[in-house]
Each structure stands twice: as structure tokens, then as C-alpha cells.
PDB file of N, CA and C in Angstrom:
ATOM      1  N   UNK A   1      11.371 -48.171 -62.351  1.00  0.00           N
ATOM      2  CA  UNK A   1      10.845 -49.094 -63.321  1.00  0.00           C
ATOM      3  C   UNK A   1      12.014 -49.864 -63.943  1.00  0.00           C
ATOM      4  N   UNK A   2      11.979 -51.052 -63.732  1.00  0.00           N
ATOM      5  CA  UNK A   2      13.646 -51.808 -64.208  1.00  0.00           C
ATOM      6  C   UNK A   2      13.253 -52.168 -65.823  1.00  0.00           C
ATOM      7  N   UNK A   3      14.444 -52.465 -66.614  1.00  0.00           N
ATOM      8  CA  UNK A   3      14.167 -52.020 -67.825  1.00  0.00           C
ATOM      9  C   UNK A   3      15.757 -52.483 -68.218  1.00  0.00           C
ATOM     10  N   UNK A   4      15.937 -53.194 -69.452  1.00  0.00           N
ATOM     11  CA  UNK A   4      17.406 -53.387 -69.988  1.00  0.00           C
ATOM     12  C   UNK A   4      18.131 -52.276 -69.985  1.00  0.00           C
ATOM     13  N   UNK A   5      19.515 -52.471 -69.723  1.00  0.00           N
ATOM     14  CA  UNK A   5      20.401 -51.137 -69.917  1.00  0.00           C
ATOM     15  C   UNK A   5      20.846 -50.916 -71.406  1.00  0.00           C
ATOM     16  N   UNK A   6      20.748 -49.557 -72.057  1.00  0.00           N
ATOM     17  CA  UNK A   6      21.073 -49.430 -73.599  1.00  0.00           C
ATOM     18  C   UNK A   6      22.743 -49.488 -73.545  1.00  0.00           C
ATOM     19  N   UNK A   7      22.972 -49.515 -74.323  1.00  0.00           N
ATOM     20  CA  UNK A   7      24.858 -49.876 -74.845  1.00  0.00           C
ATOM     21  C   UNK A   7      24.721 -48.337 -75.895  1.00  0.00           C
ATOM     22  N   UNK A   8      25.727 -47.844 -76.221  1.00  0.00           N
ATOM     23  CA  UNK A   8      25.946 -47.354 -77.488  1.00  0.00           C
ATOM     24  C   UNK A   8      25.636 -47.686 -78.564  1.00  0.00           C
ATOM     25  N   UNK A   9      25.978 -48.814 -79.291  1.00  0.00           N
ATOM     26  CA  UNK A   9      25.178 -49.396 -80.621  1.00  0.00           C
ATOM     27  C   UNK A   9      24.050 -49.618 -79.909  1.00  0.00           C
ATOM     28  N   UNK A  10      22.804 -49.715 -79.556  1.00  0.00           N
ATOM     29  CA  UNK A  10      21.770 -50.090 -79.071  1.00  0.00           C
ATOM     30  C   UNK A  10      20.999 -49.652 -80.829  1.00  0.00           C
ATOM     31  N   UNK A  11      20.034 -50.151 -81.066  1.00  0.00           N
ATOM     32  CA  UNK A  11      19.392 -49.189 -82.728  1.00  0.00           C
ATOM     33  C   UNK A  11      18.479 -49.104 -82.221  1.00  0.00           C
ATOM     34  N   UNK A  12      18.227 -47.624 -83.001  1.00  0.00           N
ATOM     35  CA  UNK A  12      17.432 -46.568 -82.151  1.00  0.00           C
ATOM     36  C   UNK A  12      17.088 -45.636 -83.236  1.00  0.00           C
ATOM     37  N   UNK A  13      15.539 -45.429 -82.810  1.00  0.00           N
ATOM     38  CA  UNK A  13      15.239 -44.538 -84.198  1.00  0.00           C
ATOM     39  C   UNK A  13      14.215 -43.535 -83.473  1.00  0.00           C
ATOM     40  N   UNK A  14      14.056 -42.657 -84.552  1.00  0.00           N
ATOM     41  CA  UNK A  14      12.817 -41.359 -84.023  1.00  0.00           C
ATOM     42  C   UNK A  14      11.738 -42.139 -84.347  1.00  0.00           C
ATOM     43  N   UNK A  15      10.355 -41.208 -83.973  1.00  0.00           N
ATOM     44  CA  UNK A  15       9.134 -42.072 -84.403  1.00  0.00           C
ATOM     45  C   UNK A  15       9.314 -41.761 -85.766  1.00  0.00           C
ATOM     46  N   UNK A  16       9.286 -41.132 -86.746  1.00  0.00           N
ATOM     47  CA  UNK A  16       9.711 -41.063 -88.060  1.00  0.00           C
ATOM     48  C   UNK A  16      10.608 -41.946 -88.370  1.00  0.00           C
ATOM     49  N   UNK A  17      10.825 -43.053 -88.114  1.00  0.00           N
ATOM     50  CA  UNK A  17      12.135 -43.754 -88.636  1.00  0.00           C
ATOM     51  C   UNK A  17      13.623 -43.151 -88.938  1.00  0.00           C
ATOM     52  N   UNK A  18      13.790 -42.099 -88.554  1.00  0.00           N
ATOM     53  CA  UNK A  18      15.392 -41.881 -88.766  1.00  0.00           C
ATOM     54  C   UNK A  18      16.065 -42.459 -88.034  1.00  0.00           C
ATOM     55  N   UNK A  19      17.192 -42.778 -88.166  1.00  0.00           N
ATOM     56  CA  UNK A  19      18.136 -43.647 -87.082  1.00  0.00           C
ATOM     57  C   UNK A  19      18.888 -42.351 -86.456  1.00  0.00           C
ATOM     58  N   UNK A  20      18.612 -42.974 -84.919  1.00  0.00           N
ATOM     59  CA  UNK A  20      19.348 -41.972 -84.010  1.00  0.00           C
ATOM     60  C   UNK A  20      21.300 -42.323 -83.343  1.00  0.00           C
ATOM     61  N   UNK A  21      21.879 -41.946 -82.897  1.00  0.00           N
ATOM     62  CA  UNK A  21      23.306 -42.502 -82.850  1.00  0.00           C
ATOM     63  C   UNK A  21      23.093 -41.866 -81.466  1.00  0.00           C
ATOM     64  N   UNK A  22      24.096 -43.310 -81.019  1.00  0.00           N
ATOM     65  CA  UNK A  22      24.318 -42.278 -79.719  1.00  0.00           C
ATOM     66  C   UNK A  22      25.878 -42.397 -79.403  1.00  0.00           C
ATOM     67  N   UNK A  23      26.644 -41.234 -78.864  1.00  0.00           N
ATOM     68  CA  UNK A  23      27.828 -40.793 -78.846  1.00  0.00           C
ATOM     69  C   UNK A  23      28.437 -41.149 -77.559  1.00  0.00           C
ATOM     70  N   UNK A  24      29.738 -41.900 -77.390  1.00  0.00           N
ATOM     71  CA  UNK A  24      30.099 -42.445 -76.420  1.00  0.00           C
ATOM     72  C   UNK A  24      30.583 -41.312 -75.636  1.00  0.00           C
ATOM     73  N   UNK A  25      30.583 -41.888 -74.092  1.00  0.00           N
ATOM     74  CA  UNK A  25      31.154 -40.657 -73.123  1.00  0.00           C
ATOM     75  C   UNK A  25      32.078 -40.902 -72.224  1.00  0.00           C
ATOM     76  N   UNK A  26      31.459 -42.599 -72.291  1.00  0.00           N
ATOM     77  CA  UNK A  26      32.965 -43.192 -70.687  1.00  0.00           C
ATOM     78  C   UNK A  26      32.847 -44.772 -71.630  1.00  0.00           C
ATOM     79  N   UNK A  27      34.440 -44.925 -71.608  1.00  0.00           N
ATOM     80  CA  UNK A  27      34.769 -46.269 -71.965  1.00  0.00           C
ATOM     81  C   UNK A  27      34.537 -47.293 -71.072  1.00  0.00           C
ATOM     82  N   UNK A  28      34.240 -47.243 -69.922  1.00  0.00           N
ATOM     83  CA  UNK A  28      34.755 -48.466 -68.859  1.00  0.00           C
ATOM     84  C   UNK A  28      33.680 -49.580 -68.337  1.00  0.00           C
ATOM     85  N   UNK A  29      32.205 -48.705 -68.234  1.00  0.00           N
ATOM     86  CA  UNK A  29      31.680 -49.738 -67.671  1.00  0.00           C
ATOM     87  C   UNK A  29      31.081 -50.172 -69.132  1.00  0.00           C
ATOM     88  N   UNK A  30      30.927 -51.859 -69.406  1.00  0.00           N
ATOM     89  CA  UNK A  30      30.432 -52.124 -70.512  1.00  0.00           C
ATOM     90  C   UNK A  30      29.479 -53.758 -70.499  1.00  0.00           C
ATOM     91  N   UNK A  31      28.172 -52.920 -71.178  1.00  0.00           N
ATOM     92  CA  UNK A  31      27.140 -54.617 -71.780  1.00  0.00           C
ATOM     93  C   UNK A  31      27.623 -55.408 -72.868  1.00  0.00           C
ATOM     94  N   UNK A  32      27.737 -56.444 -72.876  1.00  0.00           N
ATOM     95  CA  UNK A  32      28.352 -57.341 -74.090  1.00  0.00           C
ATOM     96  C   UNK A  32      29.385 -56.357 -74.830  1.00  0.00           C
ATOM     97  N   UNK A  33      30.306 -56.294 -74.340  1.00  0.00           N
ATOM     98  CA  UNK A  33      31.777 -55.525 -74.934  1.00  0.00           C
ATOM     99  C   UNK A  33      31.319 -53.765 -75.298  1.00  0.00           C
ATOM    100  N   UNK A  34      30.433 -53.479 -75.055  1.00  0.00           N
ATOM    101  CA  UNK A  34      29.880 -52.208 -75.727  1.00  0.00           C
ATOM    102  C   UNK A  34      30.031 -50.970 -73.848  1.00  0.00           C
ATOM    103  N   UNK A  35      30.018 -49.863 -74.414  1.00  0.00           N
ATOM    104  CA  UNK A  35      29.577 -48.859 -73.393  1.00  0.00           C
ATOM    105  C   UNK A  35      28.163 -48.767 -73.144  1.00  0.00           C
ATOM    106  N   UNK A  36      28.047 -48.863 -71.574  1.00  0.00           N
ATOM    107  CA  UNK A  36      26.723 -48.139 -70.963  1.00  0.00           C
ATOM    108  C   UNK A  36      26.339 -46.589 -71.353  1.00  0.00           C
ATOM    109  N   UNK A  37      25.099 -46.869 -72.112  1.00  0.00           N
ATOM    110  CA  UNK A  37      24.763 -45.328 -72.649  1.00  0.00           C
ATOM    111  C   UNK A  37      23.878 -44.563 -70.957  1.00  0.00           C
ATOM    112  N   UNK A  38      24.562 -43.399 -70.977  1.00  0.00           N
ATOM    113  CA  UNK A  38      24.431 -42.403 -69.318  1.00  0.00           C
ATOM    114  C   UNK A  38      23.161 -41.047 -70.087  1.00  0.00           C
ATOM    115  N   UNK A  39      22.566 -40.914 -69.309  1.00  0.00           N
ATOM    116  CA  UNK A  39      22.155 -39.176 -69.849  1.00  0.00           C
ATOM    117  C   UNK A  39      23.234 -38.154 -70.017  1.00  0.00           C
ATOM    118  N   UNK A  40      24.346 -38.228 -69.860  1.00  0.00           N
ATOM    119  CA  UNK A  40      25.944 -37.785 -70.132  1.00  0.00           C
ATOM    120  C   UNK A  40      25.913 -37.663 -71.601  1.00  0.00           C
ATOM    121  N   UNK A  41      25.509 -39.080 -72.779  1.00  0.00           N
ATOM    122  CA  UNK A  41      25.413 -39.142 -74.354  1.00  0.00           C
ATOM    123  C   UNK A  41      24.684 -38.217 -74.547  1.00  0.00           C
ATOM    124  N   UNK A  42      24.776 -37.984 -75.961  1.00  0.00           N
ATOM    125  CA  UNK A  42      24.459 -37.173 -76.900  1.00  0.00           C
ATOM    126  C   UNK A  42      23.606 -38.106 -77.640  1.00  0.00           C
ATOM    127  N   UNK A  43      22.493 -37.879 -77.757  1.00  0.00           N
ATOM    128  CA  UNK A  43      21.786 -39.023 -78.778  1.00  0.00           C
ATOM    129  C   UNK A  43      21.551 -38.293 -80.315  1.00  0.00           C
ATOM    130  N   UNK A  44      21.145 -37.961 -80.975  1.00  0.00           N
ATOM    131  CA  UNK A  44      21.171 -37.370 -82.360  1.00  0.00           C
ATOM    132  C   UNK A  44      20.640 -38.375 -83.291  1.00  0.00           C
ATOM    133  N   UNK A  45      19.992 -37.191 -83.615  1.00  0.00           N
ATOM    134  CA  UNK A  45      18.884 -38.103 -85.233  1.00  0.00           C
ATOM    135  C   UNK A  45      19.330 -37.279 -86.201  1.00  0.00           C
ATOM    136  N   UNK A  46      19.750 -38.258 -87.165  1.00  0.00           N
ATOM    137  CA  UNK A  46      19.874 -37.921 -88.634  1.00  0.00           C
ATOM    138  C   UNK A  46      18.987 -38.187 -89.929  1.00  0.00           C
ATOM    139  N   UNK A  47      18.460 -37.332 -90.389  1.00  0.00           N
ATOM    140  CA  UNK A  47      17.931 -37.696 -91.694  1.00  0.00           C
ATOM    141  C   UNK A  47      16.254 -37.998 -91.321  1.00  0.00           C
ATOM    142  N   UNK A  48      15.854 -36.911 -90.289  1.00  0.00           N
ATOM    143  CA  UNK A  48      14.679 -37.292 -90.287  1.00  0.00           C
ATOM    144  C   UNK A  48      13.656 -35.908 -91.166  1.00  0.00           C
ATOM    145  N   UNK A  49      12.280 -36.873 -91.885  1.00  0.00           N
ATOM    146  CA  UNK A  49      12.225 -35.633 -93.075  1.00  0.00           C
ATOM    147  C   UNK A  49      10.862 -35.000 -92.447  1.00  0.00           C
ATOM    148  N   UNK A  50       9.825 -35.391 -91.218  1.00  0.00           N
ATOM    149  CA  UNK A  50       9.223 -34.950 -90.908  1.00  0.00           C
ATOM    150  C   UNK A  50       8.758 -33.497 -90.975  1.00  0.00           C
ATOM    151  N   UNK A  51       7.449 -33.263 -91.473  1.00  0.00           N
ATOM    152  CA  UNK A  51       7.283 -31.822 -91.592  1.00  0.00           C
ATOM    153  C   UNK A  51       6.009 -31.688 -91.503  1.00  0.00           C
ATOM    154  N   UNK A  52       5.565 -30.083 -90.906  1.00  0.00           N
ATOM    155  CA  UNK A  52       4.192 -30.001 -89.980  1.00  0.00           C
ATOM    156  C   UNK A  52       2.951 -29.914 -91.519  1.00  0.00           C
ATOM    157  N   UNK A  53       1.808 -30.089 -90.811  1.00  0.00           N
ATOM    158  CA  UNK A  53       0.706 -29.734 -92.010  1.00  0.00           C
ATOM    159  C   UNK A  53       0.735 -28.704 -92.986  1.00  0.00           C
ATOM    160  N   UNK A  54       1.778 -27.391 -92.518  1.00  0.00           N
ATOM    161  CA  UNK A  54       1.931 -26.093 -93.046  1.00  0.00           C
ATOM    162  C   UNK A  54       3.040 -26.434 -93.840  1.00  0.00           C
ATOM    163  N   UNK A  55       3.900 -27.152 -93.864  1.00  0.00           N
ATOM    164  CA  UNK A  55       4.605 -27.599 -95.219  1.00  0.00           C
ATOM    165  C   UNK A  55       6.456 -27.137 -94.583  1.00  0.00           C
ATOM    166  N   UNK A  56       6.035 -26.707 -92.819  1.00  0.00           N
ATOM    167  CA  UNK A  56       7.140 -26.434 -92.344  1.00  0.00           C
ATOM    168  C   UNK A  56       8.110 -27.549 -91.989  1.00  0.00           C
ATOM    169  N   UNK A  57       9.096 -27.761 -92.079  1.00  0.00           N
ATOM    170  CA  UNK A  57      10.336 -28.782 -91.754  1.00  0.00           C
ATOM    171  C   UNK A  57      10.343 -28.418 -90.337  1.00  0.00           C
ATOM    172  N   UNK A  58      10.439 -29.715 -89.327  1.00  0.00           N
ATOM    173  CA  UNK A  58      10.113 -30.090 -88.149  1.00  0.00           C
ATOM    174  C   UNK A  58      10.898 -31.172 -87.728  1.00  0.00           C
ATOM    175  N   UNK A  59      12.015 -31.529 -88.278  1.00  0.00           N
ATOM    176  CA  UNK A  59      12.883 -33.113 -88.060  1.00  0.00           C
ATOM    177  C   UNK A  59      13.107 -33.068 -86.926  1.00  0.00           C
ATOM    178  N   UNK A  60      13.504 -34.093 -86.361  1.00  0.00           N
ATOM    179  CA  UNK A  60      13.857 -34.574 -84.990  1.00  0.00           C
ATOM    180  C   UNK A  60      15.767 -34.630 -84.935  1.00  0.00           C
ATOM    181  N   UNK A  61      16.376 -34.219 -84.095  1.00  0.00           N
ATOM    182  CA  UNK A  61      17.507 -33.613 -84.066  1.00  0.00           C
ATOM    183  C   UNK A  61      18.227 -34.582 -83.005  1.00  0.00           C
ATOM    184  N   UNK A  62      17.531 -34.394 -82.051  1.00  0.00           N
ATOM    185  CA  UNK A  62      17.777 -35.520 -80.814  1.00  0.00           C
ATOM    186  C   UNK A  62      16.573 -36.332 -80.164  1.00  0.00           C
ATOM    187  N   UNK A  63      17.329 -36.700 -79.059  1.00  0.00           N
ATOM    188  CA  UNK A  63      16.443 -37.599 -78.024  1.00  0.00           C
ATOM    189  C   UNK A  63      17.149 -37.314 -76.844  1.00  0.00           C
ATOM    190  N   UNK A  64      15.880 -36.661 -75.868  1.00  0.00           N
ATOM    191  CA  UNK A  64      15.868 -36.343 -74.794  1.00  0.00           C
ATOM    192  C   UNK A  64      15.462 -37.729 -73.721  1.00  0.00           C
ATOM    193  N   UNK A  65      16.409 -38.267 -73.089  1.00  0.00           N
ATOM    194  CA  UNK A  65      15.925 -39.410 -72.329  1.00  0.00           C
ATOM    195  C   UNK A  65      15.161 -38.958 -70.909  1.00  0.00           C
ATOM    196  N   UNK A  66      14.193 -39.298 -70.181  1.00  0.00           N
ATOM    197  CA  UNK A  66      12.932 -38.696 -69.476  1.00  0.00           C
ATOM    198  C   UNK A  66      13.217 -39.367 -68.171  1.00  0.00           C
ATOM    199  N   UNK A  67      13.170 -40.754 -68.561  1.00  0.00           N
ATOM    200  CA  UNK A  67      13.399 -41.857 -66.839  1.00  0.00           C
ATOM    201  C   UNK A  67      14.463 -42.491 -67.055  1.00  0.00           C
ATOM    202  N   UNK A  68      15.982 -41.924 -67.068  1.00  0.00           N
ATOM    203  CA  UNK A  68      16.939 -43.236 -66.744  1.00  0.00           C
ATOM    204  C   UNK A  68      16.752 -44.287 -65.662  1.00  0.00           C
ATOM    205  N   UNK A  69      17.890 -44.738 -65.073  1.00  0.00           N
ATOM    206  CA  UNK A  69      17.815 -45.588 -63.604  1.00  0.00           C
ATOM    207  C   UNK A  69      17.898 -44.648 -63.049  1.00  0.00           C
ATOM    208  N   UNK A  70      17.471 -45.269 -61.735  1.00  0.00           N
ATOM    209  CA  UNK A  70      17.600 -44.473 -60.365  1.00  0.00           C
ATOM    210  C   UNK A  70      18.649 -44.996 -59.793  1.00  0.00           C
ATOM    211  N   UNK A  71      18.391 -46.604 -59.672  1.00  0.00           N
ATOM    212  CA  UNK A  71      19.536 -46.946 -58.663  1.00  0.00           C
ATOM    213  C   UNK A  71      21.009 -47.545 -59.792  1.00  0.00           C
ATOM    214  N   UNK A  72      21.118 -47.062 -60.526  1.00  0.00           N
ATOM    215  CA  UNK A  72      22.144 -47.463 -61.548  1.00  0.00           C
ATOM    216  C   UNK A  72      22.838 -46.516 -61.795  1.00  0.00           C
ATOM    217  N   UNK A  73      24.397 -46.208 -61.795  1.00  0.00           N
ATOM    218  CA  UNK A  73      25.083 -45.093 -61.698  1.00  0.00           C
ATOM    219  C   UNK A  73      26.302 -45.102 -62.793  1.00  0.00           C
ATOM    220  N   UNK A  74      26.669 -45.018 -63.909  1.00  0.00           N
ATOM    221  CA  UNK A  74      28.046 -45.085 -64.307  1.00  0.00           C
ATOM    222  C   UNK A  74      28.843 -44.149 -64.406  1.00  0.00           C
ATOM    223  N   UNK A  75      29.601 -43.539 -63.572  1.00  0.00           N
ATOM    224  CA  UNK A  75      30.736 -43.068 -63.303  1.00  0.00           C
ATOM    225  C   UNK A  75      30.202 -41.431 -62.742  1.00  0.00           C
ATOM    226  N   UNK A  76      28.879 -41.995 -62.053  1.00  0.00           N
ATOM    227  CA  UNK A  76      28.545 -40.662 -61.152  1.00  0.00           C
ATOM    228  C   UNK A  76      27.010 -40.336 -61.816  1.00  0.00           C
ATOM    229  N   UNK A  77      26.836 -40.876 -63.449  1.00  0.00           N
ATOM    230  CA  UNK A  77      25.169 -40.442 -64.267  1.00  0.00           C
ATOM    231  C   UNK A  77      24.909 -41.804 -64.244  1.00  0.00           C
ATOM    232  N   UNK A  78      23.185 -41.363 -64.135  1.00  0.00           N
ATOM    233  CA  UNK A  78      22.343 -42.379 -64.552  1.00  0.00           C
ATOM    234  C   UNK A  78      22.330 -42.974 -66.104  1.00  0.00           C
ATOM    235  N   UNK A  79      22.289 -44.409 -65.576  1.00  0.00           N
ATOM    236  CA  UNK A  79      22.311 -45.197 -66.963  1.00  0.00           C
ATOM    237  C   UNK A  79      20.904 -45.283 -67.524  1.00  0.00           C
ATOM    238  N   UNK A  80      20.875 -44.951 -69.187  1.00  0.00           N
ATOM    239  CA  UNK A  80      19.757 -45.485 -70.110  1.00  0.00           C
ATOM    240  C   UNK A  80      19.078 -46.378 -69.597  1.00  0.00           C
ATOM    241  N   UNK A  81      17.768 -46.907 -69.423  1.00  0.00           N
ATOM    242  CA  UNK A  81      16.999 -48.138 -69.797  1.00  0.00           C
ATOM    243  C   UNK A  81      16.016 -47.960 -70.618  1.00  0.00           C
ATOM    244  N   UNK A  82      15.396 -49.205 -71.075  1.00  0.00           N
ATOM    245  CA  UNK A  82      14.422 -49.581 -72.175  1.00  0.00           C
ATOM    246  C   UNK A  82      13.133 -50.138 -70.929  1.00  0.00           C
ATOM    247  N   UNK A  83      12.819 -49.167 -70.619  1.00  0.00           N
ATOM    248  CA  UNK A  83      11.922 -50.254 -69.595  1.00  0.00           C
ATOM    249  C   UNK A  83      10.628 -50.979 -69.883  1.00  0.00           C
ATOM    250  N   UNK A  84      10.470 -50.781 -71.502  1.00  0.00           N
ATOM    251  CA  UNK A  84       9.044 -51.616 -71.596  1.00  0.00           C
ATOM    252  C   UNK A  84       9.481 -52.521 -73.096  1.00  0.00           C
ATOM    253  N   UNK A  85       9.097 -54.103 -73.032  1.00  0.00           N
ATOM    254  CA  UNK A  85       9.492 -54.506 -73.949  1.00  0.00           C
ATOM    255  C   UNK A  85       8.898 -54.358 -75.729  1.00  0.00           C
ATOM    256  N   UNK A  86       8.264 -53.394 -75.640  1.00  0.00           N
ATOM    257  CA  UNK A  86       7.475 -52.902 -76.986  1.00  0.00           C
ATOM    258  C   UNK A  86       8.221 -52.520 -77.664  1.00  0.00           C
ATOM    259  N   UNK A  87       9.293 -51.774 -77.335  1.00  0.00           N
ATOM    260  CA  UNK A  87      10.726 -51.152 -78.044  1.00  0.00           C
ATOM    261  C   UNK A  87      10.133 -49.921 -78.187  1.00  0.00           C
ATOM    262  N   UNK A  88       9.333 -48.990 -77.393  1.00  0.00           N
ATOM    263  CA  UNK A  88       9.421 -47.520 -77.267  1.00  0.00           C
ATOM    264  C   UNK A  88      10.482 -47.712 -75.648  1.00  0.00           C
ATOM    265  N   UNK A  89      11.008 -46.567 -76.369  1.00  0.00           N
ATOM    266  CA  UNK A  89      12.378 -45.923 -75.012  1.00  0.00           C
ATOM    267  C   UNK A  89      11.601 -44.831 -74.107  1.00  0.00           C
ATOM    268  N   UNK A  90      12.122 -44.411 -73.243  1.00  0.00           N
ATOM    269  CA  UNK A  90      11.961 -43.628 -72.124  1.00  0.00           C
ATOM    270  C   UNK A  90      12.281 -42.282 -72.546  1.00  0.00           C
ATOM    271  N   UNK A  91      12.255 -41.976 -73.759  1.00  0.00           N
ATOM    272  CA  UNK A  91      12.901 -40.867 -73.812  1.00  0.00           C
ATOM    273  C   UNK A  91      11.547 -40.196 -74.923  1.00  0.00           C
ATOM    274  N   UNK A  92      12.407 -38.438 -75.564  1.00  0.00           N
ATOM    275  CA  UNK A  92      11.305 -38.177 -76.336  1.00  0.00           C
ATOM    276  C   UNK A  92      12.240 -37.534 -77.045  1.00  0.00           C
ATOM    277  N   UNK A  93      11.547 -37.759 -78.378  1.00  0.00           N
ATOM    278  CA  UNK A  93      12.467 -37.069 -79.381  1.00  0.00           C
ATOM    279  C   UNK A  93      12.369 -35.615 -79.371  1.00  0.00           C
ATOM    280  N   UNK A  94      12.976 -34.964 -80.023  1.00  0.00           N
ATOM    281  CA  UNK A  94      13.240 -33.207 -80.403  1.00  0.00           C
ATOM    282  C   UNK A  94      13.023 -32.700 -81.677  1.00  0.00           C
ATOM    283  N   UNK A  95      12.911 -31.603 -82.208  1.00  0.00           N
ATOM    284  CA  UNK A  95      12.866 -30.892 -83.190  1.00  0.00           C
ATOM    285  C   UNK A  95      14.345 -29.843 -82.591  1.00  0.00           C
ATOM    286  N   UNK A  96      14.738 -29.396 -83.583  1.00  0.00           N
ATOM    287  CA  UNK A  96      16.135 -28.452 -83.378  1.00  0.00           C
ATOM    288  C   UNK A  96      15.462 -27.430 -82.427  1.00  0.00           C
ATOM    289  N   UNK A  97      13.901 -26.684 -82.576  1.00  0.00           N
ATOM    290  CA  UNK A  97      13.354 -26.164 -81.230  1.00  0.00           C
ATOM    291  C   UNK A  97      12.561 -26.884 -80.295  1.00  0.00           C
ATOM    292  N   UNK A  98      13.338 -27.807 -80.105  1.00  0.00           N
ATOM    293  CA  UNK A  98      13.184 -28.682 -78.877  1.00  0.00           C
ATOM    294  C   UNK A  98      11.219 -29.063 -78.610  1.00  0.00           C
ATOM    295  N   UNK A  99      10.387 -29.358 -79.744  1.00  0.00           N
ATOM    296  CA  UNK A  99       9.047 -29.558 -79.695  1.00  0.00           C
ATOM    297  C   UNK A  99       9.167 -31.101 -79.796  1.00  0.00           C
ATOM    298  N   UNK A 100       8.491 -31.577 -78.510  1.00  0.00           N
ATOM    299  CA  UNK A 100       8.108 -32.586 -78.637  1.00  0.00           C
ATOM    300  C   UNK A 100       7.802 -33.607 -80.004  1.00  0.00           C
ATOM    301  N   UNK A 101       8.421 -34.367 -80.697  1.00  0.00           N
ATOM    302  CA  UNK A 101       7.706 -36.326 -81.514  1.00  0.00           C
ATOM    303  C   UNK A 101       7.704 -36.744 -81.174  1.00  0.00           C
ATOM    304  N   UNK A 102       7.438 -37.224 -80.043  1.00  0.00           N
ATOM    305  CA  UNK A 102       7.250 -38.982 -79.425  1.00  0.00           C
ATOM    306  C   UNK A 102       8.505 -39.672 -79.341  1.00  0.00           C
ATOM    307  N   UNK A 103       7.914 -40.997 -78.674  1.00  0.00           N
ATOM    308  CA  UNK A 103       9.431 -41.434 -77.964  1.00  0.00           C
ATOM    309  C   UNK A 103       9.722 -42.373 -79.070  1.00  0.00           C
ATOM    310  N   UNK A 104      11.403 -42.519 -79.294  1.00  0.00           N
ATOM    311  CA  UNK A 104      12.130 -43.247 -79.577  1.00  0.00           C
ATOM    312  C   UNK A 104      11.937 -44.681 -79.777  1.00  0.00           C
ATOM    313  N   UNK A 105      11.904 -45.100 -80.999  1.00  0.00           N
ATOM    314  CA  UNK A 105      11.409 -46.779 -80.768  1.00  0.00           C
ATOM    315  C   UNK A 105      13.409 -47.410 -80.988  1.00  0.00           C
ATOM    316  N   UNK A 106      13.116 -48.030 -79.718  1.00  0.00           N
ATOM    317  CA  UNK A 106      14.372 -49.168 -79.865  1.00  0.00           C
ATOM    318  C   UNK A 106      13.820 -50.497 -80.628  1.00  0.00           C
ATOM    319  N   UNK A 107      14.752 -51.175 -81.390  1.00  0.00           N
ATOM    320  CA  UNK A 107      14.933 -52.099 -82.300  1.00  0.00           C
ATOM    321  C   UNK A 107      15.735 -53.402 -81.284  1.00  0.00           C
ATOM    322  N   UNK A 108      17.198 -52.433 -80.999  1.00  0.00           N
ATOM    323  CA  UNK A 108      18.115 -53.720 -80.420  1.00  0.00           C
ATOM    324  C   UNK A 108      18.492 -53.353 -79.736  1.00  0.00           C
ATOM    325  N   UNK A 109      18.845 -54.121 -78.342  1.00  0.00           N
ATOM    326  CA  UNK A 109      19.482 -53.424 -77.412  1.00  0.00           C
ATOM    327  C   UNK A 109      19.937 -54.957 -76.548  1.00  0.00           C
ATOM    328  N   UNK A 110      20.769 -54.947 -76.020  1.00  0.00           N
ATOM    329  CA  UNK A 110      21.459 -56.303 -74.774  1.00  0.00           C
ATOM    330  C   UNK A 110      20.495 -57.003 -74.183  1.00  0.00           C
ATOM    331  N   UNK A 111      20.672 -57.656 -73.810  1.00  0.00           N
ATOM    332  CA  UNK A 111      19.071 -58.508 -73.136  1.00  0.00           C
ATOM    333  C   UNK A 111      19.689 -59.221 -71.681  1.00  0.00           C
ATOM    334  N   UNK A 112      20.748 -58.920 -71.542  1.00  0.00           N
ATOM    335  CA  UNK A 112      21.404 -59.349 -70.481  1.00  0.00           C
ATOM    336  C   UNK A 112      21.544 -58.813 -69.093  1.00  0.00           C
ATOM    337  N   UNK A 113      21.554 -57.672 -69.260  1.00  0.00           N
ATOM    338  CA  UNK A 113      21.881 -56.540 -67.872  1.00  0.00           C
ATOM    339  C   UNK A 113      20.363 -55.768 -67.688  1.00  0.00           C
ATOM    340  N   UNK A 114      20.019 -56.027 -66.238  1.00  0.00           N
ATOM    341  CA  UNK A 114      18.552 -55.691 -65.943  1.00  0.00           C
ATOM    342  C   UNK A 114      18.598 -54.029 -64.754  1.00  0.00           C
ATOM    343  N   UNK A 115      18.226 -52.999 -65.429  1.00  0.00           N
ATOM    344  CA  UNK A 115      18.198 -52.312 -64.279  1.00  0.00           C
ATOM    345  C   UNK A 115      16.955 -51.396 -63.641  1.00  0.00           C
ATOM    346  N   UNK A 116      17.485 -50.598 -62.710  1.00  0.00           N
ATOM    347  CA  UNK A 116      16.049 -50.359 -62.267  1.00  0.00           C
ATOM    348  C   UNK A 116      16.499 -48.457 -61.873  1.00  0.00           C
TER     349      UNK A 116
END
């Protein structure tokens, strides 16, 4: 499914609105001056306050990406894409015990580099 490639700054949030970061891993290949984000990153959500009906704390910790590219490789891992222009990502967020929130809504991301 071809889909823009994410960069590192790409903005990126849980479905709760926390903003997620994602942590660089290889300097070299790069969209508009930025790094290609790989399933290699670390994505991480901060400050999300989500909590279940029982009054239990449930935040989202990370983002698990689901469909990178296939045919897109940077430096041996598959690169990020955004493959639908709604700004939900391919990925799914986490709880610290790894329970499913829903996927990741992207905000911004390069509009230049197309992959598949």
C-alpha cells in the first residue's frame, strides 16, 4: 500500500492526543533534510492521561507500527509510511502492557517521497 514516508519530526499523536516522539536511529538516508523513520525507532508517547471505566490508568507509552514498506529499505529496515491521507498511521498505539488504543493520528509529515 504506497503511502508518504514519515521523517523523525513527522507530528504524531496517540488517539488521546498525546504527542508521540520518535527517536532517531540512522542519520543518512533523509526527506526534506530530516531522517527516514525505520521500525528500527522507538516511537513513545508522553503525557497521555487515558484511563479505563474502572478509574484504572491505561496511557499509551508507544506506537507499534503494523505495515511499514515492503519495497523500501533504509539501511537493511523497513521504512514508516502514512498510507492513507486521513492522518491515521499504520501503526497502533500501546499501554505500558502493551493493550491495544488505536492507531496514531499523523498531523505532519513530507509530502514529497512516495513509498510502497
Amino acid at each position: 500500500m504506497p503511502g508518504f514516508l514519515l521523517h523523525v519530526n513527522a507530528v504524531m499523536q496517540c488517539t488521546h492526543m498525546a504527542p508521540a516522539t520518535t527517536t532517531p536511529t540512522q542519520p543518512r538516508v533523509l526527506v526534506n533534510g530530516q531522517p527516514v523513520a525505520t521500525v528500527a525507532n522507538l516511537i513513545t508517547v508522553a503525557g497521555c492521561a487515558f484511563t479505563l471505566p474502572n478509574g484504572k490508568p491505561q496511557p499509551c507509552v508507544m506506537v507499534k507500527w503494523l505495515q511499514p514498506a515492503t519495497r523500501v529499505l533504509v539501511n537493511g529496515q523497513p521504512a514508516l509510511l502514512q498510507p492513507t491521507p486521513t492522518g491515521a498511521g499504520a501503526g497502533l498505539c500501546q499501554s505500558i502492557e502493551q493493550i491495544p488504543q488505536g492507531p496514531p493520528l499523523i498531523s505532519m509529515v513530507q509530502t514529497r517521497v512516495i513509498g510502497t
